[in-house]
Protein backbone atom coordinates (compact mmCIF):
# COMPACT_ATOMS: atom_id res chain seq x y z
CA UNK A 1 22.24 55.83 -40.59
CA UNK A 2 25.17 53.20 -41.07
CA UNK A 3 24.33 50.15 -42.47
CA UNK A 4 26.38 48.54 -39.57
CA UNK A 5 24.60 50.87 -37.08
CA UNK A 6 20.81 49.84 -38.29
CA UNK A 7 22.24 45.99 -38.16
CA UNK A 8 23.21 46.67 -34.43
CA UNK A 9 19.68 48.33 -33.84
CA UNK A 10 17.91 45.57 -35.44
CA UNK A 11 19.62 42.66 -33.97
CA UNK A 12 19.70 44.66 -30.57
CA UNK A 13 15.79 45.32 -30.82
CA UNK A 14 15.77 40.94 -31.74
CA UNK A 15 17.45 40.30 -28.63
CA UNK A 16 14.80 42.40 -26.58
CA UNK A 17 12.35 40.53 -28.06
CA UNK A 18 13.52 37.30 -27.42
CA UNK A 19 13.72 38.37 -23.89
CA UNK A 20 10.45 39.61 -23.61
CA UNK A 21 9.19 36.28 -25.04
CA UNK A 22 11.06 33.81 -22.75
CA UNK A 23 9.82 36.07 -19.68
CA UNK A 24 6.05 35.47 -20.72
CA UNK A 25 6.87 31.94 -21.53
CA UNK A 26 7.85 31.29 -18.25
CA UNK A 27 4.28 33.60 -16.26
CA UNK A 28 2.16 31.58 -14.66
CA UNK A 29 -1.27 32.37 -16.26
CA UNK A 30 -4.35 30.61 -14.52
CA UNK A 31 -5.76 31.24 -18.17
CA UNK A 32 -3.77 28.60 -19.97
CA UNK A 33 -0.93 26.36 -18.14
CA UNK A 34 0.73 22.95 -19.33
CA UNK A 35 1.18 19.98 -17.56
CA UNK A 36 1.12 16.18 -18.59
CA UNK A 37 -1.59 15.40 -20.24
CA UNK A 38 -2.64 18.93 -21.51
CA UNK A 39 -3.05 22.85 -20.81
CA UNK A 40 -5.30 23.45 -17.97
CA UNK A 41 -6.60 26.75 -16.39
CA UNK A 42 -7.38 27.84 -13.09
CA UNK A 43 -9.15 30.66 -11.04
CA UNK A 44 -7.62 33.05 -8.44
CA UNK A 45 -8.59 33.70 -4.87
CA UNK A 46 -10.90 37.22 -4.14
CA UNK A 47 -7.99 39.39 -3.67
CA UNK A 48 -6.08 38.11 -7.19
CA UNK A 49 -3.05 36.82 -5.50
CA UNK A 50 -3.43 33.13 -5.09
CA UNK A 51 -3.76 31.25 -8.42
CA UNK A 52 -5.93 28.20 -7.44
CA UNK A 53 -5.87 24.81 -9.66
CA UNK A 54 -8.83 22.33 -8.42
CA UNK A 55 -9.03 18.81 -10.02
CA UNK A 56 -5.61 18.70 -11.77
CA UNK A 57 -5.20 14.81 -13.20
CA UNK A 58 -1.93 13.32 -11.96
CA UNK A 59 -3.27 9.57 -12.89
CA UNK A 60 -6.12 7.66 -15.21
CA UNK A 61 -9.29 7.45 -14.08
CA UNK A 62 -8.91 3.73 -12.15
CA UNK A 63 -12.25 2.63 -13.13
CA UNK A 64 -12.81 -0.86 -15.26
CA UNK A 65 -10.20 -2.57 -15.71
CA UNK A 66 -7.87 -0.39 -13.59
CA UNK A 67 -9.92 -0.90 -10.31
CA UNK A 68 -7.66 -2.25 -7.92
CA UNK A 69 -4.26 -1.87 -10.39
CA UNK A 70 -1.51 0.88 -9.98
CA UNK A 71 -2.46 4.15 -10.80
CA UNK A 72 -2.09 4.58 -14.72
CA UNK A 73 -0.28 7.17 -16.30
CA UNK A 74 -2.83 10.75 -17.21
CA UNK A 75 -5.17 10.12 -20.24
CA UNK A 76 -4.04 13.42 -22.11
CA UNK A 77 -7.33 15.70 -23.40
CA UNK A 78 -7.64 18.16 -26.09
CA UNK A 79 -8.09 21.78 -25.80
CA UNK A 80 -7.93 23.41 -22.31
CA UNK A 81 -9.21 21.59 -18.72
CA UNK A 82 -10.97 23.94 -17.08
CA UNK A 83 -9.88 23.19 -13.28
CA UNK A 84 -11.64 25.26 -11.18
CA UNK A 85 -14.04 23.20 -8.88
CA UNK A 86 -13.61 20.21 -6.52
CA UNK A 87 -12.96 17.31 -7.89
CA UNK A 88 -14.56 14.16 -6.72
CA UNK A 89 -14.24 12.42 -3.38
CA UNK A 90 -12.78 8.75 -3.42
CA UNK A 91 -16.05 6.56 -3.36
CA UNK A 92 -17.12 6.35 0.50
CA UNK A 93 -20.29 6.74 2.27
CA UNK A 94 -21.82 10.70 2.33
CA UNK A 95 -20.40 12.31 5.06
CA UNK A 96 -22.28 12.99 8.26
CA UNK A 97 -20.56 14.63 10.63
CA UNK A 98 -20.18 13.23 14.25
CA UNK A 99 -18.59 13.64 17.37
CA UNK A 100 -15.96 16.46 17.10
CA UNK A 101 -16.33 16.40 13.49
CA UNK A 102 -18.34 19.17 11.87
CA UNK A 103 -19.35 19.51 8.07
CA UNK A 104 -15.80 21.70 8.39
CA UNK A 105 -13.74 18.48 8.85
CA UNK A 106 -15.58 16.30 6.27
CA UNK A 107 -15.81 16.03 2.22
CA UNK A 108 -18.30 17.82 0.44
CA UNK A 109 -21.19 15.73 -0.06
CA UNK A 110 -21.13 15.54 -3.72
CA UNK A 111 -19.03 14.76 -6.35
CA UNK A 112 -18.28 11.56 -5.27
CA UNK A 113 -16.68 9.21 -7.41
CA UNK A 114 -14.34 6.07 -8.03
CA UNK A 115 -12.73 8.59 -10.73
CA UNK A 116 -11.29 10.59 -7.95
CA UNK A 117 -7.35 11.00 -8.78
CA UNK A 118 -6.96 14.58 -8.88
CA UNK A 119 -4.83 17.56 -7.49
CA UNK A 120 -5.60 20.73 -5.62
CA UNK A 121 -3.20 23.50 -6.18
CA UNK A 122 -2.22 27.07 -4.64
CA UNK A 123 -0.21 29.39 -5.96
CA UNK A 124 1.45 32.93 -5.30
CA UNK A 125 4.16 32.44 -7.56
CA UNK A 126 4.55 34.78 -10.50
CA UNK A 127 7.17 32.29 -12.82
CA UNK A 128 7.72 29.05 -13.23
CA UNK A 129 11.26 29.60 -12.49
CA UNK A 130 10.80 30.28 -8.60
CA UNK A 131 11.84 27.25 -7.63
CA UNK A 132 9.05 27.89 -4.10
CA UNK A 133 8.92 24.95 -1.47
CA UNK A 134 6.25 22.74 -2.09
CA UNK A 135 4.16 20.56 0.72
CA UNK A 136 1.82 18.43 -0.24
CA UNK A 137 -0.93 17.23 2.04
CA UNK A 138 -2.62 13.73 2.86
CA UNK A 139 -5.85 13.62 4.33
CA UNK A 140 -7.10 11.55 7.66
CA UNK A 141 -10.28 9.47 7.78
CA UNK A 142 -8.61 6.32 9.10
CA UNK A 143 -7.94 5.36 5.54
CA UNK A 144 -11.89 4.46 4.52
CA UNK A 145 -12.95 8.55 3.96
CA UNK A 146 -12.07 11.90 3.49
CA UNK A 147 -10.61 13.89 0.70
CA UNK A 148 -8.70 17.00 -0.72
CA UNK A 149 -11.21 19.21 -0.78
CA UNK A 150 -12.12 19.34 2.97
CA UNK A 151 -12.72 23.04 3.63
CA UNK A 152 -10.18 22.70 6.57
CA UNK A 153 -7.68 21.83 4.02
CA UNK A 154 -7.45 25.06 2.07
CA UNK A 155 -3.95 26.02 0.92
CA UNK A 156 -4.99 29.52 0.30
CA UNK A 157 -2.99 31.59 3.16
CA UNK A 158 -0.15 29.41 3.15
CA UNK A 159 0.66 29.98 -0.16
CA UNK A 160 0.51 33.95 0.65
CA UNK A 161 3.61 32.74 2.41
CA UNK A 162 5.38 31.89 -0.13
CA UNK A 163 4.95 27.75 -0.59
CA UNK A 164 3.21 25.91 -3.23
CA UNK A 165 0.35 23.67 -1.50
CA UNK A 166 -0.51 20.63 -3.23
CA UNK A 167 -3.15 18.34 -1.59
CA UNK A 168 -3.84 15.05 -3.92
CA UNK A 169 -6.45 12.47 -3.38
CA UNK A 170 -6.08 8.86 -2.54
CA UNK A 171 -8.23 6.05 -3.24
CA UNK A 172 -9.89 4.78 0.60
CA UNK A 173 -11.47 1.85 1.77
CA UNK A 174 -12.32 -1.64 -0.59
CA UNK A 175 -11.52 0.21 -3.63
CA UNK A 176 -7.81 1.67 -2.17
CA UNK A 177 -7.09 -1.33 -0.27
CA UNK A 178 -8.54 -4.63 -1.05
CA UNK A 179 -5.54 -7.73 -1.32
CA UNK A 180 -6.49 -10.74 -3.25
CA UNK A 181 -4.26 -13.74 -4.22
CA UNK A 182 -6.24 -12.93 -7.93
CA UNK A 183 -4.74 -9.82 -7.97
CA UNK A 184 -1.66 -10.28 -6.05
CA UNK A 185 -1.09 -12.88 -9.01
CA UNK A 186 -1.64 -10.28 -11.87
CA UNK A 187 0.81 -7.96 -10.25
CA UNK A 188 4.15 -7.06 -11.82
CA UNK A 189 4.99 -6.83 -8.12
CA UNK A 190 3.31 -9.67 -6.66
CA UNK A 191 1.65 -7.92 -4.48
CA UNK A 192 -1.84 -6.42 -3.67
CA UNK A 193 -3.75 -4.05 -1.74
CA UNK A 194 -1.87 -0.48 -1.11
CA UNK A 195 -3.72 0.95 -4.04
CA UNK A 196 -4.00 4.04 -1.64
CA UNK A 197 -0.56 4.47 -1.50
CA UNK A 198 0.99 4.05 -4.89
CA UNK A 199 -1.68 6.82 -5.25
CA UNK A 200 0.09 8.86 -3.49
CA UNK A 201 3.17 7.93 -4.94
CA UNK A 202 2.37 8.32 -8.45
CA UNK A 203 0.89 11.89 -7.03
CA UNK A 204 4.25 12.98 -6.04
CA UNK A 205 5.80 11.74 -9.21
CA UNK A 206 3.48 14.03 -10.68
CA UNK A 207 4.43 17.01 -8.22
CA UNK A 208 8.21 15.94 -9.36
CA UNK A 209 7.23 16.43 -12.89
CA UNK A 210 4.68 19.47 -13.12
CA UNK A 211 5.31 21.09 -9.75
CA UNK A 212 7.87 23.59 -11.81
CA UNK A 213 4.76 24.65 -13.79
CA UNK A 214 3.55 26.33 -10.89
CA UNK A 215 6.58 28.02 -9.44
CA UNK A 216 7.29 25.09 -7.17
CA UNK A 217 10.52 23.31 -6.65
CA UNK A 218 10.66 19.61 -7.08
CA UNK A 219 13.54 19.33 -4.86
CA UNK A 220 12.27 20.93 -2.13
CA UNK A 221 8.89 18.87 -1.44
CA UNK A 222 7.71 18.16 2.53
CA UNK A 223 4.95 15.88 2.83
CA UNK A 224 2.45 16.27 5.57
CA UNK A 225 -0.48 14.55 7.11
CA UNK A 226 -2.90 14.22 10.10
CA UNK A 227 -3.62 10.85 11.48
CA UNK A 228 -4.29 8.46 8.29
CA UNK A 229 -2.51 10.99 6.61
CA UNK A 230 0.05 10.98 9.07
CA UNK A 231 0.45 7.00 8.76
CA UNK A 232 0.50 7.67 5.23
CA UNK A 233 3.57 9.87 5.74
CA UNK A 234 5.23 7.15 7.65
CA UNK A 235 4.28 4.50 4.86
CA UNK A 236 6.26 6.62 2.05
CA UNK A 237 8.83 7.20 4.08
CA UNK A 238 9.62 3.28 4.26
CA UNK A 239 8.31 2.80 0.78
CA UNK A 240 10.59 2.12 -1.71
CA UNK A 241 8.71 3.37 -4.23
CA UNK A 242 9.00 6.87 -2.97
CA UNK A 243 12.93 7.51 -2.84
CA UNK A 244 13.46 10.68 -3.81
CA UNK A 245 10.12 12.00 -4.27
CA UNK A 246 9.97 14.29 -1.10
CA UNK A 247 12.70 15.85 1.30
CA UNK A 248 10.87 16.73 4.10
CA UNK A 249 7.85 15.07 6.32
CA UNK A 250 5.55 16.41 8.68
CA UNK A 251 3.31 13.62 10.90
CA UNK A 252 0.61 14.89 12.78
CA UNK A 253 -0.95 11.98 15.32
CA UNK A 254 -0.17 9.01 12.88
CA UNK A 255 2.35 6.66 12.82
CA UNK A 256 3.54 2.85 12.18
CA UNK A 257 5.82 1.58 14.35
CA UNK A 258 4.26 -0.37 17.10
CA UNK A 259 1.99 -3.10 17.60
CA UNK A 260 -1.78 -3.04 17.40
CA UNK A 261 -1.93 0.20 15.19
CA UNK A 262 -5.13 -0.90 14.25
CA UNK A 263 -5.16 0.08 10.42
CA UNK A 264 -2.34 -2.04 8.86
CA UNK A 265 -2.40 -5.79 8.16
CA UNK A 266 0.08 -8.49 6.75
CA UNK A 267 -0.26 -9.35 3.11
CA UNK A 268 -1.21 -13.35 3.88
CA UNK A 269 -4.31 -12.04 6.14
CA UNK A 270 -5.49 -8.97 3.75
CA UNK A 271 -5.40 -11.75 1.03
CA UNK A 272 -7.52 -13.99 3.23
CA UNK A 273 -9.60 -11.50 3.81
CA UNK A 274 -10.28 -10.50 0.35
CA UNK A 275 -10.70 -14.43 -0.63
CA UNK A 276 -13.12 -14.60 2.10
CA UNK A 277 -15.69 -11.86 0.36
CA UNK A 278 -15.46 -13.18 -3.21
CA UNK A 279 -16.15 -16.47 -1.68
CA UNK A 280 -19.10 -15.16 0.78
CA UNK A 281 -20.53 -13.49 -2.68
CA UNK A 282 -19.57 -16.55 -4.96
CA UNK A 283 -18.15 -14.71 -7.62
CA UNK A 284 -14.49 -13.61 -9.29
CA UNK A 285 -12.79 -10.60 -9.13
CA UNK A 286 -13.38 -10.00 -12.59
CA UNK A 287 -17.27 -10.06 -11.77
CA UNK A 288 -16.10 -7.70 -8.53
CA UNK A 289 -14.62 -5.73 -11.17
CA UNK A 290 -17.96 -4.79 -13.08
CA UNK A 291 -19.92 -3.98 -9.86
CA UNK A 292 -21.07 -0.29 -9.69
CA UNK A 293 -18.73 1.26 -7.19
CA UNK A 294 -21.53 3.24 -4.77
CA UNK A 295 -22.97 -0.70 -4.76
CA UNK A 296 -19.37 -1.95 -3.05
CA UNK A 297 -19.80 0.18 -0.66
CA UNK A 298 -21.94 -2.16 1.64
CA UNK A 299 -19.11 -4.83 1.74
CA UNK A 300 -16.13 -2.50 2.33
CA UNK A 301 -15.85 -2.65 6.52
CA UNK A 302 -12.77 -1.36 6.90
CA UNK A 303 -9.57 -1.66 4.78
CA UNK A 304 -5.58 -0.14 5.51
CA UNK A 305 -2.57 -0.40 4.22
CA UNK A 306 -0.88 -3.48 3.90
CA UNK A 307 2.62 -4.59 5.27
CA UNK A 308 3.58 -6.63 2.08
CA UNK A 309 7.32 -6.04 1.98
CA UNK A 310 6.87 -4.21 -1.50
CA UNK A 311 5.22 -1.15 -1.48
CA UNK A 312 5.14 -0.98 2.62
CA UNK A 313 7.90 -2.63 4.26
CA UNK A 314 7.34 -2.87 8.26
CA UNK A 315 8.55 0.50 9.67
CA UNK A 316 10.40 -0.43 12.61
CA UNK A 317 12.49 -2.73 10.52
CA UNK A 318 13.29 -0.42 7.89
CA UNK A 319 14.43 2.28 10.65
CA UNK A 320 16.66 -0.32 12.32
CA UNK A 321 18.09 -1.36 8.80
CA UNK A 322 18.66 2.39 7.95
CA UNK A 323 16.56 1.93 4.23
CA UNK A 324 14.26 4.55 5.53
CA UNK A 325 13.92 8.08 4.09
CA UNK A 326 16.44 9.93 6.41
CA UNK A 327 14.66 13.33 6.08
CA UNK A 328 13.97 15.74 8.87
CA UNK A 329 11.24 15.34 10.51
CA UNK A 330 7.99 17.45 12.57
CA UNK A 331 5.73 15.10 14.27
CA UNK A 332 3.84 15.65 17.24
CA UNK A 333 -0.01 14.48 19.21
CA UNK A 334 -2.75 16.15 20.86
CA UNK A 335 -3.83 16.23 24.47
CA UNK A 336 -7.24 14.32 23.93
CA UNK A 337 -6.17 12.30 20.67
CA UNK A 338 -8.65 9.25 21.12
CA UNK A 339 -10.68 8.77 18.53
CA UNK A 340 -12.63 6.47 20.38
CA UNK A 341 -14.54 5.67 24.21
CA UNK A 342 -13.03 3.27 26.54
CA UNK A 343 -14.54 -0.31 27.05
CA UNK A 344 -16.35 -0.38 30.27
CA UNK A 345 -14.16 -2.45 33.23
CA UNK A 346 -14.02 -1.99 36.55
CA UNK A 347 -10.41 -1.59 37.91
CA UNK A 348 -10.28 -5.21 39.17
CA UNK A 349 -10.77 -6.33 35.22
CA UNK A 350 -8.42 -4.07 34.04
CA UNK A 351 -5.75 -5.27 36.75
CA UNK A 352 -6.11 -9.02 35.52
CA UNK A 353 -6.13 -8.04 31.92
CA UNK A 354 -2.96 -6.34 33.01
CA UNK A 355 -1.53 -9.42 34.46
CA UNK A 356 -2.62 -11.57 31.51
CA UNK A 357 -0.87 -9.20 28.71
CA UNK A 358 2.13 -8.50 30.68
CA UNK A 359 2.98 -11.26 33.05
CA UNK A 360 5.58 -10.51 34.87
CA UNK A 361 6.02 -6.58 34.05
CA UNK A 362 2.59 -6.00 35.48
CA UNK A 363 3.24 -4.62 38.43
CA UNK A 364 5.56 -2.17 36.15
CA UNK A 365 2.72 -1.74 33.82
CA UNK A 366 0.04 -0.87 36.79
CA UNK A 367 2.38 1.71 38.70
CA UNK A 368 2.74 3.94 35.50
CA UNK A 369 -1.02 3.13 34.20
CA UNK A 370 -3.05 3.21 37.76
CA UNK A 371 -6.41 2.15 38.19
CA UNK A 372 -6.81 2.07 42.05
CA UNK A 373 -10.46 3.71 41.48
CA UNK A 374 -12.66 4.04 38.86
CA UNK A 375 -12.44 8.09 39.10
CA UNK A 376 -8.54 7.04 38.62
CA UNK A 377 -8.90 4.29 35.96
CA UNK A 378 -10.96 6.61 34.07
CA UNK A 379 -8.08 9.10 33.72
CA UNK A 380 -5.42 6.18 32.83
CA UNK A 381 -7.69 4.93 30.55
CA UNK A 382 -7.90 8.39 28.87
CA UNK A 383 -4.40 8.66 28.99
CA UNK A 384 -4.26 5.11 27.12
CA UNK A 385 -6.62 6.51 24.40
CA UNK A 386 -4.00 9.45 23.74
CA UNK A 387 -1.22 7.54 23.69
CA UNK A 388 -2.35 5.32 20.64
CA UNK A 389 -1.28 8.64 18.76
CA UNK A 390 1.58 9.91 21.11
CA UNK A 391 3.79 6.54 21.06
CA UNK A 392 3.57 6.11 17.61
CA UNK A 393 4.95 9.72 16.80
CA UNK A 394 7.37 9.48 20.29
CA UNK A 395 8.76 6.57 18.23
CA UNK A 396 9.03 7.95 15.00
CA UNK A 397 10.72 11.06 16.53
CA UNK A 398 13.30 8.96 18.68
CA UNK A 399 14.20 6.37 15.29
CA UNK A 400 14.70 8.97 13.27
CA UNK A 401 16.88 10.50 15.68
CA UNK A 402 18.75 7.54 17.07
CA UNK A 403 19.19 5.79 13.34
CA UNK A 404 19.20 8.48 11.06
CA UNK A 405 21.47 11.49 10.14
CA UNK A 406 18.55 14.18 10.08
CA UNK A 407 16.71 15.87 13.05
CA UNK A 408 13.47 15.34 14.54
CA UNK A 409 11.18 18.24 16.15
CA UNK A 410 7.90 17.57 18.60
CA UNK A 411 5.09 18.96 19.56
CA UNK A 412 2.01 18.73 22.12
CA UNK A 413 -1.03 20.64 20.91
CA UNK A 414 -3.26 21.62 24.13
CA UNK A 415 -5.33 24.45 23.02
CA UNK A 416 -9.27 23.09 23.65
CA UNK A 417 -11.21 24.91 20.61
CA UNK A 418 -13.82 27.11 21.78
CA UNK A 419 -17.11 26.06 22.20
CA UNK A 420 -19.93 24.06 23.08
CA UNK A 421 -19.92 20.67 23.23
CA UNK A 422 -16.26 20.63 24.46
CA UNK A 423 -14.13 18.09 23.03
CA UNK A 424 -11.32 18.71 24.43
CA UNK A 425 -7.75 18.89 22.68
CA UNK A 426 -9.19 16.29 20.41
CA UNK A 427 -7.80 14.33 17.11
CA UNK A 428 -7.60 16.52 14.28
CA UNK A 429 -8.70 19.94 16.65
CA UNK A 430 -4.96 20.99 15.45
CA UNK A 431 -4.47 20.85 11.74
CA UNK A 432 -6.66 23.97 11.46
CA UNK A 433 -4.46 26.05 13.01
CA UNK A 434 -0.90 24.78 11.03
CA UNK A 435 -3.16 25.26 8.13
CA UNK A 436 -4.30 28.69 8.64
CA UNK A 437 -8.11 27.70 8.27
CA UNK A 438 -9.53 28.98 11.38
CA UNK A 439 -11.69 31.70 8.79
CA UNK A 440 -13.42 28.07 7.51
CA UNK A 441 -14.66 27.09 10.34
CA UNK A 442 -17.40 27.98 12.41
CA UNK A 443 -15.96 28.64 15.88
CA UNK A 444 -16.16 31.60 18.88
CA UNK A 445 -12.53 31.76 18.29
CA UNK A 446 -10.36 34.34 20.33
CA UNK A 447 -7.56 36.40 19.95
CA UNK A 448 -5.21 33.22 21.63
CA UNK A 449 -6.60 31.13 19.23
CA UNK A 450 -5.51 33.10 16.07
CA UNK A 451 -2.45 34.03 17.71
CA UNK A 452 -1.80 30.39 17.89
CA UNK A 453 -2.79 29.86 14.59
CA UNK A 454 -0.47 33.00 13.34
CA UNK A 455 2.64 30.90 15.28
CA UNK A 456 1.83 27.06 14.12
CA UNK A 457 1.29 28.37 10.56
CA UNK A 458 4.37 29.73 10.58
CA UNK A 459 6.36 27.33 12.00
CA UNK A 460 5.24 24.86 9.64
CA UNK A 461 5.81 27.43 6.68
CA UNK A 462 9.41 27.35 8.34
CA UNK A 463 9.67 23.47 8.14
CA UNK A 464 8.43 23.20 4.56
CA UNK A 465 11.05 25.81 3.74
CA UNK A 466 13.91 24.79 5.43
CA UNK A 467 13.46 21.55 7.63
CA UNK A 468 13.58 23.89 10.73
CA UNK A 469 10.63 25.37 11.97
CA UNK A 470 11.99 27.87 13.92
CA UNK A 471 12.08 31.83 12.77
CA UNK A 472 12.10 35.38 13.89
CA UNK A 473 9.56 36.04 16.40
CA UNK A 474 8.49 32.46 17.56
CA UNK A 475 9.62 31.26 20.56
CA UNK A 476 12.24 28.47 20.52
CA UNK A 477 11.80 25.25 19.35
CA UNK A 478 14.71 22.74 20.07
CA UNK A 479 15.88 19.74 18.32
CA UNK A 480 14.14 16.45 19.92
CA UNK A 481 16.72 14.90 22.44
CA UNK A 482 15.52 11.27 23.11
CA UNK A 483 17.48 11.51 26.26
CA UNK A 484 16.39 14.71 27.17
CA UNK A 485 13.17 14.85 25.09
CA UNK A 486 11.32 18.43 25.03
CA UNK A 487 8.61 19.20 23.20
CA UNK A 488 7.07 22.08 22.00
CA UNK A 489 3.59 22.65 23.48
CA UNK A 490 1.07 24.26 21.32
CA UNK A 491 -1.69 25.95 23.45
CA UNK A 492 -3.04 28.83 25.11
CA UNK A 493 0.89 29.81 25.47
CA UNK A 494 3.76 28.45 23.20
CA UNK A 495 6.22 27.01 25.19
CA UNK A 496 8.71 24.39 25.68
CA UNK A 497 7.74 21.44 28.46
CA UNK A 498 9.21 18.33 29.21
CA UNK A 499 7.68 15.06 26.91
CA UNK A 500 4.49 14.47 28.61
CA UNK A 501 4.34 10.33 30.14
CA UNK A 502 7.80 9.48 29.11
CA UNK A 503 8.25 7.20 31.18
CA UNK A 504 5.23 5.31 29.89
CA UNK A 505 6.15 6.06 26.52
CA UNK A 506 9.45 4.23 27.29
CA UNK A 507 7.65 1.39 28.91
CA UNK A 508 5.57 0.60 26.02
CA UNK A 509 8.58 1.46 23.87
CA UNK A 510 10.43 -1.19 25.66
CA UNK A 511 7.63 -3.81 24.58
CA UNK A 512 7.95 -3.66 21.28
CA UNK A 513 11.90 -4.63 21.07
């Protein structure tokens, strides 16, 4: 042989080699995987497809001195983090499941732990290089509960469709949203309680960072929520500090827009608030600081997210300024969405309340919200409770569409889980099925019900994909028209409807000008 010719061999076989050592540079191996902070490793679902990452750190543990501070960037470790059960539950009471709300719906009753700021993470993908939509998901549990590692939550057949599913973990309740004018004042921002959120912010800087790791595309990220998680959607749309952290958004029941939302509060008040419980306890928030966290627990009420013109501007505003987030949107509300029963009145109380909140429009009010019996006041009244969800995301759907240069899709979920007790179409009855997480939970379903599943899972696949959930062999699902609005209704049949109580959607719309 030449010596030329055993040069070309050799440099020929060097270039193969190279090759084959950038392709297993770039496999995704749930044995050893590098993100910030370390190399972690993973497990894989029965049938070896789905690579599965539990507890992945996106922040410090914000315990001591970091309770009630931004999330701090990941401690790094040494060696490899095995990640391959739950992590813990943002401190909150043990869950105990009530009214439509099974063990399915709730946390797992242990770990839980103030040192809760961890990732979930499926996987189908094979290389890093993928570039696979990614959605990450924000739990309900009207910000004072829940978690990531609700079994409802489960990313596991959604990512055998070809998405990366990230669900993070948010700190709830005092220790995610307590303001103070002590800790407004040690704020680079001046600000205070929306720990929750910049949670979830520095979460999705994480996804923008890592996400690649995992075959995932960090410019082609859809967040997605249900009720709290929902609002929570809204909130980073607004937020400042989330430009350009997600492309997509999906709000399911949850949203900010109008008056007497019931979770949010003004900065000046939340601070009052928070003054008012170090004063009740006579002590400082550096002595609040060094109480055990499960002990907090018995002075946390409730706590939201704050409108402090910082982290959450007001919503409405920012849509009518145009600094929102213009990314397409999926929003939508179920048939039976209260979360709550109905004061008792009799219809002549709830006629003079009427008069006394809206004056003069009463009579406007009374006609589209009836209560000429009590049989017939109990259906308005029913029909208030599932509006508190439905005008919020009615809203949401119309701004974005009116003010911004992306497009807005809706839904109505009517399918009534089988069962007894009977709920109804109730709040949170249809994350399960956009999920694909019927299997967890313990249901008589029927064939319509995982037919329904089989559509809603796809069409949000279809949405996290390409910002349109529509696909080959679902029925139609048009654009939201807020002069023509139709929505897609999700039930025992898939079909388009016209937007159910529009026209009291458009008087209570017209209240809030």
């Amino acid at each position: 042989m030449k010596y030329s010719s055993f040069l070309f061999l050799v440099s020929l076989g060097f270039l193969f080699f190279s090759c084959q050592s950038e392709d297993s540079n770039s496999l995704i191996s749930v044995d050893q995987l590098t993100v910030e902070g370390g190399m972690i490793s993973g497990t894989t679902d029965s049938s070896g497809q789905v690579k599965i990452f539990r507890g992945v750190p996106f922040a410090a543990p914000p315990v001591g001195e970091l309770r009630w501070k931004a999330p701090q960037p990941v401690q790094p470790w040494e060696g490899i983090k095995a990640c391959i059960d739950n992590p813990p539950a943002p401190m909150q009471n043990s869950p105990v499941p009530f009214f439509a709300w099974s063990e399915e719906f709730l946390i797992p009753k242990e770990p839980i732990s103030e040192d809760c700021l961890y990732l979930n993470i499926w996987t189908t993908a094979e290389k890093t290089d993928e570039k696979r939509p990614v959605m990450v998901w924000i739990y309900g549990g009207g910000f004072n509960s829940g978690g990531n590692s609700v079994p409802l939550y489960d990313g596991e057949d959604l990512a055998k469709e070809g998405i990366v599913v990230v669900n993070l973990n948010y700190r709830v309740g005092l220790l995610g949203f307590l303001a103070h004018p002590d800790l407004t004042a040690e704020s680079p921002d001046q600000t205070s309680g929306n720990y929750g959120i910049l949670d979830q912010v520095a979460a999705l800087e994480w996804v923008k960072k890592n996400i690649s790791q995992f075959g995932g595309d960090p410019d082609n990220v859809t967040i997605a929520g249900q009720s709290a998680g929902a609002f929570s959607v809204n909130a980073l749309v607004v937020s400042p500090k989330a430009k350009g952290l997600f492309h997509k958004a999906i709000a399911q029941s949850g949203g900010m827009f109008n008056r007497g939302n019931g979770l949010t509060s003004g900065l000046q008040s939340a601070e009052e608030r928070g003054k008012q419980l170090t004063d009740t306890l006579g002590i400082s928030m550096a002595d609040l600081r060094k109480i055990p966290a499960d002990s907090l627990l018995k002075f946390s009420g409730r706590f939201g997210p704050v409108v402090d013109g910082k982290v959450l501007p007001s919503v409405r505003q920012s849509f009518e300024d145009g600094t929102f987030s213009d990314v397409p949107l999926l929003t939508g509300w179920n048939a039976d969405d209260r979360v709550s029963g109905n004061a008792p009145t009799t219809p002549a109380e709830f006629k003079a309340n009427a008069k006394k909140q809206y004056g003069g429009r009463a009579g406007e009010y009374l006609q589209l919200f009836p209560a000429d019996s009590p049989e017939i006041l109990s259906e308005t009244q029913n029909m208030i409770g599932g509006l508190m969800f439905g005008m919020q995301n009615y809203t949401w759907a119309k701004m974005q569409t009116e003010k911004g240069q992306k497009i807005a899709y809706m839904y109505y979920f009517t399918r009534i889980p089988p069962g007894e007790p009977s709920f109804g179409a109730f709040h949170s009855a249809e994350f399960s099925y956009a999920l694909h997480t019927l299997r967890n939970w313990n249901k008589p379903f029927e064939q319509t019900d995982y037919d329904l599943e089989k559509a809603m899972s796809a069409y949000w696949v279809n949405f996290v994909k390409t910002g349109n959930p529509n696909g080959e062999g679902l029925p139609e699902w048009p654009v939201f028209d807020p002069e023509n609005p139709i929505v897609n209704e999700l039930g025992a049949e898939v079909k388009t409807r016209a937007l159910p109580y529009w026209e009291q959607m458009k008087f209570m719309e017209s209240l809030n000008r």
